[in-house]
C-alpha atoms as a PDB file:
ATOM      1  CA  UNK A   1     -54.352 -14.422   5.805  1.00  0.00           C
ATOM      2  CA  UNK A   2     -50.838 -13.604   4.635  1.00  0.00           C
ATOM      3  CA  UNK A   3     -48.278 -13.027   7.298  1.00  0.00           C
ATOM      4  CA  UNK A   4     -47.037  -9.438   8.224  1.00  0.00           C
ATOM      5  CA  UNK A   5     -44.019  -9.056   6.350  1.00  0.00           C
ATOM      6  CA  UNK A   6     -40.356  -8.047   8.690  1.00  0.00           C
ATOM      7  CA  UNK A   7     -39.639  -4.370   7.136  1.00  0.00           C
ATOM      8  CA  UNK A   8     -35.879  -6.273   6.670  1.00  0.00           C
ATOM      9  CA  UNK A   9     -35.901  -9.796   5.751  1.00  0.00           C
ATOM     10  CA  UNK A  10     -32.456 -11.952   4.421  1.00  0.00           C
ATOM     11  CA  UNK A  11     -34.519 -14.193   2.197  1.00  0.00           C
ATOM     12  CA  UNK A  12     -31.312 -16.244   0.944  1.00  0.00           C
ATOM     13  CA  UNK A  13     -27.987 -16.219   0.869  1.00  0.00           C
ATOM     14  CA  UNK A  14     -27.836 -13.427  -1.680  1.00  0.00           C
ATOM     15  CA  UNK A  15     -31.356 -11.805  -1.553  1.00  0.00           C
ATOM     16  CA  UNK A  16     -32.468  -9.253   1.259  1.00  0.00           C
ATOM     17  CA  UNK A  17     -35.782  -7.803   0.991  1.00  0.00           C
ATOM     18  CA  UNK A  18     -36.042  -4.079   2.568  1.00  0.00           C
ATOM     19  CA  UNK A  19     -40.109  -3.033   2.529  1.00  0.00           C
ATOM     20  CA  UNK A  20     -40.639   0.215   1.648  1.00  0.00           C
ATOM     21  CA  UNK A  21     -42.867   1.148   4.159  1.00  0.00           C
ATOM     22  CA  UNK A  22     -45.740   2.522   1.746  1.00  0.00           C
ATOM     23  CA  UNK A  23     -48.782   0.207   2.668  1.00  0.00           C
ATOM     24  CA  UNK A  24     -52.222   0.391   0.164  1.00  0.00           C
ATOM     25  CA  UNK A  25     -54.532  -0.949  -1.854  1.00  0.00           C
ATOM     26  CA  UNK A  26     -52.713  -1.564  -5.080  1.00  0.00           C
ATOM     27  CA  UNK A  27     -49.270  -1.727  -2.817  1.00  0.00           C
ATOM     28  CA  UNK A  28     -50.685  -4.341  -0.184  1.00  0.00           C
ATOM     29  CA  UNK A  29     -47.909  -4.567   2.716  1.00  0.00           C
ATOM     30  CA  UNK A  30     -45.798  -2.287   0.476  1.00  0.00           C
ATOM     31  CA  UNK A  31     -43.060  -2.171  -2.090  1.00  0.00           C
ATOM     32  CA  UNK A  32     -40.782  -5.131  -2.282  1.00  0.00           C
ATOM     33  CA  UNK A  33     -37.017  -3.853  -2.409  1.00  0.00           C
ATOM     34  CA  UNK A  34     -33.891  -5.879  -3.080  1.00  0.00           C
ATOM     35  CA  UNK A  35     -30.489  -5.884  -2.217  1.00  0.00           C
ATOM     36  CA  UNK A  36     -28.602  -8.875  -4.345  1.00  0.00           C
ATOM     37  CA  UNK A  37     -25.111 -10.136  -3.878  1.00  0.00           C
ATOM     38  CA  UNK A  38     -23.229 -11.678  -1.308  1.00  0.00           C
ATOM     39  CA  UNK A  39     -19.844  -8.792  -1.466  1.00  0.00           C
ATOM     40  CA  UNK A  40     -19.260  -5.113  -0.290  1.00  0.00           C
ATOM     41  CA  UNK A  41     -21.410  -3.766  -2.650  1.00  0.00           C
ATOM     42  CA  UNK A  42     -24.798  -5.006  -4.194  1.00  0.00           C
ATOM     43  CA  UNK A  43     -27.385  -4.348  -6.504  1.00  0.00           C
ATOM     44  CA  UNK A  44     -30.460  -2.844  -5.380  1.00  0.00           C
ATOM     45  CA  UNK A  45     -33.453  -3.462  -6.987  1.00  0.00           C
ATOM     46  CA  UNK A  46     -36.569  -0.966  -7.216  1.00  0.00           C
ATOM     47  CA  UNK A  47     -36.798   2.074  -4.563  1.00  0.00           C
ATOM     48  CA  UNK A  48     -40.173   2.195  -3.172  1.00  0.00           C
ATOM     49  CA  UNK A  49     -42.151   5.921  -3.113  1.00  0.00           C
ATOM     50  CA  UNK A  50     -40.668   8.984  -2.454  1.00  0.00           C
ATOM     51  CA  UNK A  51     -40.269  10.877   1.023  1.00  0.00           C
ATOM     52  CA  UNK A  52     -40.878   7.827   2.769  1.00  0.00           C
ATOM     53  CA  UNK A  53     -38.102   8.199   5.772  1.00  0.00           C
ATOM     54  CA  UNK A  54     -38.901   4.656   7.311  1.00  0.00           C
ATOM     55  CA  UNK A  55     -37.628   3.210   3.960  1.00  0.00           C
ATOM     56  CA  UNK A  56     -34.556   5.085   3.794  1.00  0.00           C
ATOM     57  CA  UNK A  57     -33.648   3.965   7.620  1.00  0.00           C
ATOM     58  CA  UNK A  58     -34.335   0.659   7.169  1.00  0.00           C
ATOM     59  CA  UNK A  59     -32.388   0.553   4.380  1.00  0.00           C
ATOM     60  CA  UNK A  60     -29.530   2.346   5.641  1.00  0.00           C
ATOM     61  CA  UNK A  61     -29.979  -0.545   8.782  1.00  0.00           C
ATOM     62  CA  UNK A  62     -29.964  -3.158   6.349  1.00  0.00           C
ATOM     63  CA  UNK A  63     -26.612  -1.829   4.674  1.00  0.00           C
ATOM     64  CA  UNK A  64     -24.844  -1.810   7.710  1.00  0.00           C
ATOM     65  CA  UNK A  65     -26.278  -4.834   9.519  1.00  0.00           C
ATOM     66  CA  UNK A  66     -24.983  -6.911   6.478  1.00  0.00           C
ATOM     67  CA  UNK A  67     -21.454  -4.279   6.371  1.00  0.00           C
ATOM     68  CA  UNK A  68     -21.961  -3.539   2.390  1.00  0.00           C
ATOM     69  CA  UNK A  69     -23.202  -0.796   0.056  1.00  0.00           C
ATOM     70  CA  UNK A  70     -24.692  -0.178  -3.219  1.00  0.00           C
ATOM     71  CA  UNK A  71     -23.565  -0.778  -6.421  1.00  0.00           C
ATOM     72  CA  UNK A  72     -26.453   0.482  -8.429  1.00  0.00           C
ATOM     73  CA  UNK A  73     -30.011   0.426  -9.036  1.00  0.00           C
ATOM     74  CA  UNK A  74     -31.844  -1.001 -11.265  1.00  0.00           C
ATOM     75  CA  UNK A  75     -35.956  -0.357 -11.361  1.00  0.00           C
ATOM     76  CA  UNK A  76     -38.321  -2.824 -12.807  1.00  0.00           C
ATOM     77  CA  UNK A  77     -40.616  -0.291 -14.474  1.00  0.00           C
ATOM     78  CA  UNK A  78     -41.599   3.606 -14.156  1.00  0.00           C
ATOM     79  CA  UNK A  79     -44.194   3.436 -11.580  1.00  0.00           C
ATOM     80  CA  UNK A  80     -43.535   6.232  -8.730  1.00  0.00           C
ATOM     81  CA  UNK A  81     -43.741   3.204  -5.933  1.00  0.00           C
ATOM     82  CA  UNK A  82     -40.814   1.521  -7.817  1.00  0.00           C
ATOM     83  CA  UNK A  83     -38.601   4.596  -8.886  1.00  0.00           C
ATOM     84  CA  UNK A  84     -39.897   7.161  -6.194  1.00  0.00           C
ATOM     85  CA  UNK A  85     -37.092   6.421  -3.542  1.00  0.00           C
ATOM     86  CA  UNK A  86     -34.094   6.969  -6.174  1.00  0.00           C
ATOM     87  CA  UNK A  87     -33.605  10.822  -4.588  1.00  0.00           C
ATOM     88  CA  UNK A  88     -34.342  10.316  -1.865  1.00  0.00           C
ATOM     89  CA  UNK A  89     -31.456   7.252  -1.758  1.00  0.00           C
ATOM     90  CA  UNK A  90     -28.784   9.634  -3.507  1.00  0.00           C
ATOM     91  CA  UNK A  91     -29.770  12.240  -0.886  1.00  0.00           C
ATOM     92  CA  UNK A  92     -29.589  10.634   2.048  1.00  0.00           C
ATOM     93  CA  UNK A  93     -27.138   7.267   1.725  1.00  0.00           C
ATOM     94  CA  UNK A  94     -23.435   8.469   0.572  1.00  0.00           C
ATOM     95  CA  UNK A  95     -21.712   6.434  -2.001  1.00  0.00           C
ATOM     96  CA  UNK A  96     -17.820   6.273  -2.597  1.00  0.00           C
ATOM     97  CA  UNK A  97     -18.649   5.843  -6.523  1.00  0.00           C
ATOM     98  CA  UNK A  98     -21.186   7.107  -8.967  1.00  0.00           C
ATOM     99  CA  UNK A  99     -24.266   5.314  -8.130  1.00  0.00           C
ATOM    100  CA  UNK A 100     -26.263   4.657 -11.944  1.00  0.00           C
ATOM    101  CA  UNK A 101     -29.917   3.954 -11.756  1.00  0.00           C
ATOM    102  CA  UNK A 102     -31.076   1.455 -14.765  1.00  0.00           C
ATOM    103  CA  UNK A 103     -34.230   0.630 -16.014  1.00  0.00           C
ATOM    104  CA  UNK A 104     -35.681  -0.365 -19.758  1.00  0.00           C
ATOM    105  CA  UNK A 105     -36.739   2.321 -22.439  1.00  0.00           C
ATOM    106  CA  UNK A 106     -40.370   3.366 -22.491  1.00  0.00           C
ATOM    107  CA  UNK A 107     -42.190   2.241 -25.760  1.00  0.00           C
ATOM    108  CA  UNK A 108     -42.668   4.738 -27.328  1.00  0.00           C
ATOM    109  CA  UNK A 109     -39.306   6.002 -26.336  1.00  0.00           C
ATOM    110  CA  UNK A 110     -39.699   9.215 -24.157  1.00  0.00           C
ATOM    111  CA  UNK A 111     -37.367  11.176 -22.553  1.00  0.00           C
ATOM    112  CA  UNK A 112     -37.239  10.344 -18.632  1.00  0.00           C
ATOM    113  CA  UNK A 113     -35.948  12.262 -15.834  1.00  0.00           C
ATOM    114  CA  UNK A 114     -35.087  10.696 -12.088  1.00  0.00           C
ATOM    115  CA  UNK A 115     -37.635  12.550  -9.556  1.00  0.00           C
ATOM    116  CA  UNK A 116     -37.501  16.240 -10.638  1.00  0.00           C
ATOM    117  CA  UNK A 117     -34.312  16.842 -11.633  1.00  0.00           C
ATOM    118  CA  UNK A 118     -32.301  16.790 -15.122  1.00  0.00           C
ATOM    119  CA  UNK A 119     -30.523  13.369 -13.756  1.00  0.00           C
ATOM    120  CA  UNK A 120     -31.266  10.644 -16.254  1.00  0.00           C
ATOM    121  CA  UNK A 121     -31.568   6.892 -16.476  1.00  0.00           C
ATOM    122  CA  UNK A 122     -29.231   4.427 -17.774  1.00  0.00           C
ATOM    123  CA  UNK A 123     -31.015   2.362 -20.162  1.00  0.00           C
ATOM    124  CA  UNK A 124     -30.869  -1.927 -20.772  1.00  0.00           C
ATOM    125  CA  UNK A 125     -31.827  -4.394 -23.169  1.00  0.00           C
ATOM    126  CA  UNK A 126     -33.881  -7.447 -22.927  1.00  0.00           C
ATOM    127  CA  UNK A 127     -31.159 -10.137 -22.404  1.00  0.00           C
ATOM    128  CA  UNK A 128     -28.770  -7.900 -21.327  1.00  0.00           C
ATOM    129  CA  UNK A 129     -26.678  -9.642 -17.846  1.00  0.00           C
ATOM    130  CA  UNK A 130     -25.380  -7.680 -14.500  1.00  0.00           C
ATOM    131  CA  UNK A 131     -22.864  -9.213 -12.260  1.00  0.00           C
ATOM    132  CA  UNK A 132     -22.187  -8.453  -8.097  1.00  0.00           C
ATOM    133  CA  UNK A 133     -20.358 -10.748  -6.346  1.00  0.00           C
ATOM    134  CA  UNK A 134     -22.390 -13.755  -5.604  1.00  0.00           C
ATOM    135  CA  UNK A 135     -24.986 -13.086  -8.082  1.00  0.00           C
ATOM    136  CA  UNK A 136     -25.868 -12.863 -11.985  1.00  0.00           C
ATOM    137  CA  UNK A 137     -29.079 -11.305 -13.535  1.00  0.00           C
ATOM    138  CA  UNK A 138     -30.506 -11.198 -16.556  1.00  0.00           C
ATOM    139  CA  UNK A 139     -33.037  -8.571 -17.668  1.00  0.00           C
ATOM    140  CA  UNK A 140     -36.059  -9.961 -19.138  1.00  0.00           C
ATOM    141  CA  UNK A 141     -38.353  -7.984 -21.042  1.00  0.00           C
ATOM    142  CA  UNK A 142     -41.996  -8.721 -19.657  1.00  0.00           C
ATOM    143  CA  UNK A 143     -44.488  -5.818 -20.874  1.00  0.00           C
ATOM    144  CA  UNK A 144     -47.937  -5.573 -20.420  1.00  0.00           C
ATOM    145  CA  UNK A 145     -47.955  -4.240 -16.524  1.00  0.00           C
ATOM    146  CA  UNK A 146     -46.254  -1.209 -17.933  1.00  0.00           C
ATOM    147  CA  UNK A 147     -44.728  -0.703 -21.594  1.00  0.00           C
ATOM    148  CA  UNK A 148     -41.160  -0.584 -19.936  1.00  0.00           C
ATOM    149  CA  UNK A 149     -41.403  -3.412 -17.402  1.00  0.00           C
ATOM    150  CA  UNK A 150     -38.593  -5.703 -16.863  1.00  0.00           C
ATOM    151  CA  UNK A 151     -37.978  -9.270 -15.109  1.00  0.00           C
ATOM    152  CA  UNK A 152     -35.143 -10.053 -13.654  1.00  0.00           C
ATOM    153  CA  UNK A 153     -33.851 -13.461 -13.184  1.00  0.00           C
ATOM    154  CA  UNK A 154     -31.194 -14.462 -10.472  1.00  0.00           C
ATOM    155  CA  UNK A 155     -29.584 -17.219 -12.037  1.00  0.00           C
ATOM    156  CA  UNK A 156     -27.552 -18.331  -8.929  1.00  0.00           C
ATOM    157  CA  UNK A 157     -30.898 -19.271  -7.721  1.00  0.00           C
ATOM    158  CA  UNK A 158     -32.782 -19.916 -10.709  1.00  0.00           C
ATOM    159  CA  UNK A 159     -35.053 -16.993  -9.545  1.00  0.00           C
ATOM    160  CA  UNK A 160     -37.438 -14.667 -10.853  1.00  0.00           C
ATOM    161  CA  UNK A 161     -37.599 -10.886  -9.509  1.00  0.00           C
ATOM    162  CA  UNK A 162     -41.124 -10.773 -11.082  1.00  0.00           C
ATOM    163  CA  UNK A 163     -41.764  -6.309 -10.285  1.00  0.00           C
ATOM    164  CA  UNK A 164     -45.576  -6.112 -10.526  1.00  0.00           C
ATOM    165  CA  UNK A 165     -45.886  -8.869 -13.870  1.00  0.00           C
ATOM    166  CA  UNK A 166     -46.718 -11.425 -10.946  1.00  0.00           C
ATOM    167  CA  UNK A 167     -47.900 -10.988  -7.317  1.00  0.00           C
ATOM    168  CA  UNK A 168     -47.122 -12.620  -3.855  1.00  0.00           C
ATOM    169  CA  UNK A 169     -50.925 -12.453  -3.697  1.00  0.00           C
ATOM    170  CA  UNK A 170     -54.066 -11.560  -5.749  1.00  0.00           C
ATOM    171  CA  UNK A 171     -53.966 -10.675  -9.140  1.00  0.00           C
ATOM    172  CA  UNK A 172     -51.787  -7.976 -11.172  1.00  0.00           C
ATOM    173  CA  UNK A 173     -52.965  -4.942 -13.495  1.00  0.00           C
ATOM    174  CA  UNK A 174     -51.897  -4.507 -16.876  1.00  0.00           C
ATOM    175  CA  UNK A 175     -51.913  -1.839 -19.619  1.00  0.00           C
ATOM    176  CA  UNK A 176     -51.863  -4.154 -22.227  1.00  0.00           C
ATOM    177  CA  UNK A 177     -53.186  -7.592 -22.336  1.00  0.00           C
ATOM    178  CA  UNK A 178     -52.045  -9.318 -25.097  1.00  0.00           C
ATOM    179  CA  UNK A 179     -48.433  -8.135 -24.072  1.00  0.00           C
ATOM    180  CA  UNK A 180     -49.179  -9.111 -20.538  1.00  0.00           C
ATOM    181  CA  UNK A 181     -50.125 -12.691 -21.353  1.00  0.00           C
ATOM    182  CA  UNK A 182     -47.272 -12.795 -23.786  1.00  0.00           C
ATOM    183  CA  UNK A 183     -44.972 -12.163 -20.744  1.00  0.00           C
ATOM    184  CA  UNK A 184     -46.307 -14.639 -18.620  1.00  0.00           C
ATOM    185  CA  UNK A 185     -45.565 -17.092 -21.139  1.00  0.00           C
ATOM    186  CA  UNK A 186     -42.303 -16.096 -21.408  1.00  0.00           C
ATOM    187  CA  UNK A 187     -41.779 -16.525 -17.701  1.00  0.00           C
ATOM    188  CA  UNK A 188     -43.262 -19.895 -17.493  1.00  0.00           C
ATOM    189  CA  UNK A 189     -40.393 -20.791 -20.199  1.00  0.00           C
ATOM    190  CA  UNK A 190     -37.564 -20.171 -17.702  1.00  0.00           C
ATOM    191  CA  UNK A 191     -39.184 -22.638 -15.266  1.00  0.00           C
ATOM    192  CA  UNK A 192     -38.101 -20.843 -12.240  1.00  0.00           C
ATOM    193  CA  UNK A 193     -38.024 -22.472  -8.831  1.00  0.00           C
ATOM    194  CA  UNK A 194     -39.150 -19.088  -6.858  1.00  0.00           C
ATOM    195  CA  UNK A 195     -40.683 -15.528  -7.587  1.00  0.00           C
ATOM    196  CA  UNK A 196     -39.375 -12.470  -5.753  1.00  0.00           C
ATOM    197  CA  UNK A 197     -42.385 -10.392  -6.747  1.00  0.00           C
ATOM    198  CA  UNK A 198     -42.953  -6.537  -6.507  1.00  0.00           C
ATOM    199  CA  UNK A 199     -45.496  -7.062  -3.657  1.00  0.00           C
ATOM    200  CA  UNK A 200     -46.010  -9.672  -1.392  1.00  0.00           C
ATOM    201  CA  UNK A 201     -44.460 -12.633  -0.423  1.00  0.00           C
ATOM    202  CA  UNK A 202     -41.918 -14.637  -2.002  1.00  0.00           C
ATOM    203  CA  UNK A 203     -43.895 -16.988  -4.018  1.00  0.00           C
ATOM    204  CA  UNK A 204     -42.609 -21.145  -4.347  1.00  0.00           C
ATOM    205  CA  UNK A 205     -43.702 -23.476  -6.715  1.00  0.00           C
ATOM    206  CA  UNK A 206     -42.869 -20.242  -9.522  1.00  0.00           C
ATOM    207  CA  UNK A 207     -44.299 -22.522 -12.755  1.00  0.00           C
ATOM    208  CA  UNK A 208     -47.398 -22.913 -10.887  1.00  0.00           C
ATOM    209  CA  UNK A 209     -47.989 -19.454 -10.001  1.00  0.00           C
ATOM    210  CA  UNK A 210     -47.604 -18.139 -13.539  1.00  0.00           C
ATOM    211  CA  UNK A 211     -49.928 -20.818 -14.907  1.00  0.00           C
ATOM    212  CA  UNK A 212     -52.737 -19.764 -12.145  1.00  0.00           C
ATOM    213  CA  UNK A 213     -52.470 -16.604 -13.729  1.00  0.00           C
ATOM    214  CA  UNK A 214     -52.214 -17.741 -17.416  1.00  0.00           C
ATOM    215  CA  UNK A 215     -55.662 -20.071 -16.271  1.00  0.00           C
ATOM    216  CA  UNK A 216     -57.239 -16.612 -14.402  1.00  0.00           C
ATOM    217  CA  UNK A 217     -57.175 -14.423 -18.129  1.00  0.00           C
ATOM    218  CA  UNK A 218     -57.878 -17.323 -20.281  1.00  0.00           C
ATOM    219  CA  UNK A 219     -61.271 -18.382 -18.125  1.00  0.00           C
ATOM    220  CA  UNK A 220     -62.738 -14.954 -18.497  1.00  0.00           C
ATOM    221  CA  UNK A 221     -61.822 -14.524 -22.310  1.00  0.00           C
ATOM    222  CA  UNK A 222     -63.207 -17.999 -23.089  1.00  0.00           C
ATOM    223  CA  UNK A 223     -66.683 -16.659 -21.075  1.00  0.00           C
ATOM    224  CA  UNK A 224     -66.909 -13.194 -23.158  1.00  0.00           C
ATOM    225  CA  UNK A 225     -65.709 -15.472 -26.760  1.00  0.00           C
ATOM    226  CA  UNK A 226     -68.839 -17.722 -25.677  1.00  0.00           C
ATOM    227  CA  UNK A 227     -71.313 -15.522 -24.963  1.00  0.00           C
ATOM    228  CA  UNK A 228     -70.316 -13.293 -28.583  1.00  0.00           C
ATOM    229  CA  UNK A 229     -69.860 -16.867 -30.362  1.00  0.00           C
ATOM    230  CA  UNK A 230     -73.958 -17.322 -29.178  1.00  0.00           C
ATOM    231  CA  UNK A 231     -75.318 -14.532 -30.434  1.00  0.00           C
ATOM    232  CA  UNK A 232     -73.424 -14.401 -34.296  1.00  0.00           C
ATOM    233  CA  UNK A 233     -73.469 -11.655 -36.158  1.00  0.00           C
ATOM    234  CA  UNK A 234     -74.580  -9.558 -33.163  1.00  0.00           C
ATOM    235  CA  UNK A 235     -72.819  -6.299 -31.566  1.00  0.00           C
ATOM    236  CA  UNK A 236     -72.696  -6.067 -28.103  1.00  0.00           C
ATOM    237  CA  UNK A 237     -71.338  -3.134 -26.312  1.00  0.00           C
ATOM    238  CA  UNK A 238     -68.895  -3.399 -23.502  1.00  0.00           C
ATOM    239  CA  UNK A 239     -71.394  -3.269 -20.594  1.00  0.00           C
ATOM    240  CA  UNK A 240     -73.964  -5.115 -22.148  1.00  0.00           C
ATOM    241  CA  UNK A 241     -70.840  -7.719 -22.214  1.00  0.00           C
ATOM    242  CA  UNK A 242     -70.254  -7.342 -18.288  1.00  0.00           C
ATOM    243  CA  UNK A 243     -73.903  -7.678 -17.034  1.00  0.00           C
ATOM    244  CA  UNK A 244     -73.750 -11.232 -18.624  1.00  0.00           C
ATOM    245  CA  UNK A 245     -69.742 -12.370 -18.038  1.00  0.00           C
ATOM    246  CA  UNK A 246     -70.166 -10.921 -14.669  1.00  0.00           C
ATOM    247  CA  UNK A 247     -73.152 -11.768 -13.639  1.00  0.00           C
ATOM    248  CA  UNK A 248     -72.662 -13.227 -10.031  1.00  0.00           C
ATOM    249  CA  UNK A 249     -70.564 -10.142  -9.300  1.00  0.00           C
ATOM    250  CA  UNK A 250     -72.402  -7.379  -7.359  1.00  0.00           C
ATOM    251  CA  UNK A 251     -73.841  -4.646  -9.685  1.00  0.00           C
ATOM    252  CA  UNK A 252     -71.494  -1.435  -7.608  1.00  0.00           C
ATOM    253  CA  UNK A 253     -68.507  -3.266  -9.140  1.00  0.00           C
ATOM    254  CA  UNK A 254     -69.617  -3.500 -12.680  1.00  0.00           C
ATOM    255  CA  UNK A 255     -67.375  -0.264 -14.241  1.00  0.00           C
ATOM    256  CA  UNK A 256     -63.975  -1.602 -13.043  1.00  0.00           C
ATOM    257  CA  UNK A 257     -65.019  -4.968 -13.944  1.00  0.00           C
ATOM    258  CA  UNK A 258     -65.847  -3.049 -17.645  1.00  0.00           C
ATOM    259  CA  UNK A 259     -61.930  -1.692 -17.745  1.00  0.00           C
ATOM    260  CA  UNK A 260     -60.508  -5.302 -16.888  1.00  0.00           C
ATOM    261  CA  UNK A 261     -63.049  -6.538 -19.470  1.00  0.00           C
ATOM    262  CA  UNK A 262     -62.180  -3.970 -22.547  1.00  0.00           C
ATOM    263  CA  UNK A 263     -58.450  -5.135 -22.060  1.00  0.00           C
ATOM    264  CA  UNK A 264     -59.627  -8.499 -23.285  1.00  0.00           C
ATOM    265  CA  UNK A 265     -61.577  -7.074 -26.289  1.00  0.00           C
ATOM    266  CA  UNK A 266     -58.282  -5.409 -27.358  1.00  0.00           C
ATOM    267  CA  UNK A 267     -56.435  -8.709 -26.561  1.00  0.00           C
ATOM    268  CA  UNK A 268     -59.203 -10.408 -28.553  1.00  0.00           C
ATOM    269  CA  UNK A 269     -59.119  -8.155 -31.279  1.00  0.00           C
ATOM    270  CA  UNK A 270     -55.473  -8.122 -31.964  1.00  0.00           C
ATOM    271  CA  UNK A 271     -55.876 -11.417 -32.469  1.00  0.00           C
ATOM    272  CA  UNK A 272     -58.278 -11.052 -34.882  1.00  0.00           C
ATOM    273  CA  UNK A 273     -61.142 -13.030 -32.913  1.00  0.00           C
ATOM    274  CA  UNK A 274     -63.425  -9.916 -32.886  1.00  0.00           C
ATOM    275  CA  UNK A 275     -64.055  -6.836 -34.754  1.00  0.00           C
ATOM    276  CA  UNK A 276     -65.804  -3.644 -33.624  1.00  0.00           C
ATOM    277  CA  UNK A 277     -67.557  -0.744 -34.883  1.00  0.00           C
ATOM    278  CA  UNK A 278     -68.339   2.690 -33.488  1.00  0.00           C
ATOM    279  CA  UNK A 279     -72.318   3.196 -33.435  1.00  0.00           C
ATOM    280  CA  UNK A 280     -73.260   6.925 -32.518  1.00  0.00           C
ATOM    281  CA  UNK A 281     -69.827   7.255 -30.431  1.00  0.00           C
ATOM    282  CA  UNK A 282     -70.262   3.844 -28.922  1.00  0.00           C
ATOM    283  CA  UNK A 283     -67.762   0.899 -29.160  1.00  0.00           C
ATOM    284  CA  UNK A 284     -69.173  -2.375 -30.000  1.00  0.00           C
ATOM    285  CA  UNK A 285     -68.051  -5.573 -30.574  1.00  0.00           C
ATOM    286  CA  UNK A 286     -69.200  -9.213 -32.391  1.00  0.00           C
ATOM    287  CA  UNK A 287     -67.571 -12.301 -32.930  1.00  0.00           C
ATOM    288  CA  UNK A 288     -65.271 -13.385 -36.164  1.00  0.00           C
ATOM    289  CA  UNK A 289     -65.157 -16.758 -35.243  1.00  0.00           C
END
């Protein structure tokens, strides 16, 4: 079982990690927040859900325990447990200066407002660098969690802040999975030494982490390719697909195994391994291979 996480934690030299006090499901012990930089003023990285006052007073205790302040924000994708705590943090913790809260476009592009107001985002680039005393990130552009989700590596520390692309524990969600996998790959490339992910722990042994989930996605699409590479020429629908690649799991779980399931067809099919056809309003799918 994974330890309980402190709600303020200095993980390095130049990392602090503030919890954001919103325990769930899809959240486990809660939002992983950053502050980064070693100086009077640091960057904070993603906010946590709105009207959570625990957050904002352990944050406010972390900011004075370590006698510094914020610099900006930056938010690793437009989930409300990642941007939800940006009003609430202009609200309630004064800043001498203009405090900018940056993320990456949506894709599409679509106009975004911070929490309900006309207040907007400033917007980066994949590749694009941000400097606080003590510490230099680099925005990497990892969709497939969300359109607009970012990485950021530290590169004092040779570190990933991972958002939600990659977990302290379990396994992530994705919108996309082609785009997802493509990110992970891109991660593995920067052979990190440690993940700060969005949730969870901080994860060591980073190349080995990403490859366990590289290994999860490409065990399950190698089980639906065989099963469609057996039967040739034959259309199976989605569930028909589960009942057989997820056979040993219980029968109750079978739709939200069907959702994880149709983002591999997509995958698959963008890759031009399948091809499907609508029969009476229902999606099926054979093999090209």
């Amino acid at each position: 079982m994974t330890a309980v996480l402190p709600r303020i934690e200095q993980l390095s030299s130049r990392v602090i990690r503030v919890l954001g006090c919103n325990p769930g499901p899809m959240t486990l012990q809660g939002t992983n927040t950053y502050l980064v930089g070693t100086g009077k003023r640091r960057i904070l990285i993603d906010t946590g859900e709105p009207a959570i006052p625990e957050y904002i007073s352990c944050l406010k205790q972390a900011l004075n325990q370590f006698n510094t302040c914020l610099q900006e924000i930056l938010v690793t994708h437009w989930h409300i447990d990642h941007v939800g705590g940006v009003m609430d943090i202009y609200r309630e913790i004064p800043s001498e200066l203009e405090l900018s809260t940056s993320k990456l476009p949506r894709v599409p592009v679509k106009e975004e407002f911070i929490g309900q107001g006309k207040m907007q985002y400033k917007y980066l680039r994949d590749g694009d660098v941000l400097k606080t005393d003590g510490a230099t990130l680099r925005i990497v552009y990892t969709p497939g969690h969300t359109d607009d989700h970012m990485a950021l590596l530290l590169e004092e520390e040779n570190a990933v802040f991972s958002g939600d692309c990659i977990l302290g524990e379990g396994t992530a969600v994705f919108e996309d999975l082609y785009d997802y996998m493509k990110s992970l790959e891109k991660l593995l490339e920067i052979k990190a030494d440690k993940i700060y992910p969005g949730h969870g722990p901080v994860v060591h042994g980073a190349s080995a982490k990403i490859q366990e989930y590289i290994d999860h996605r490409n065990l399950r699409e190698q089980q639906i390719l065989q099963v469609l590479q057996e039967h040739p020429g034959k259309f199976f629908t989605s569930m028909e697909l589960v009942k057989i690649v997820y056979k040993d799991t219980p029968e109750y779980l079978h739709t939200a195994a069907e959702v994880n399931l149709n983002h591999h067809l997509k995958k698959l099919m963008k890759e031009g391994k399948l091809c499907k056809e609508d029969d009476f309003h229902q999606v099926k799918w054979r093999s090209n291979l």
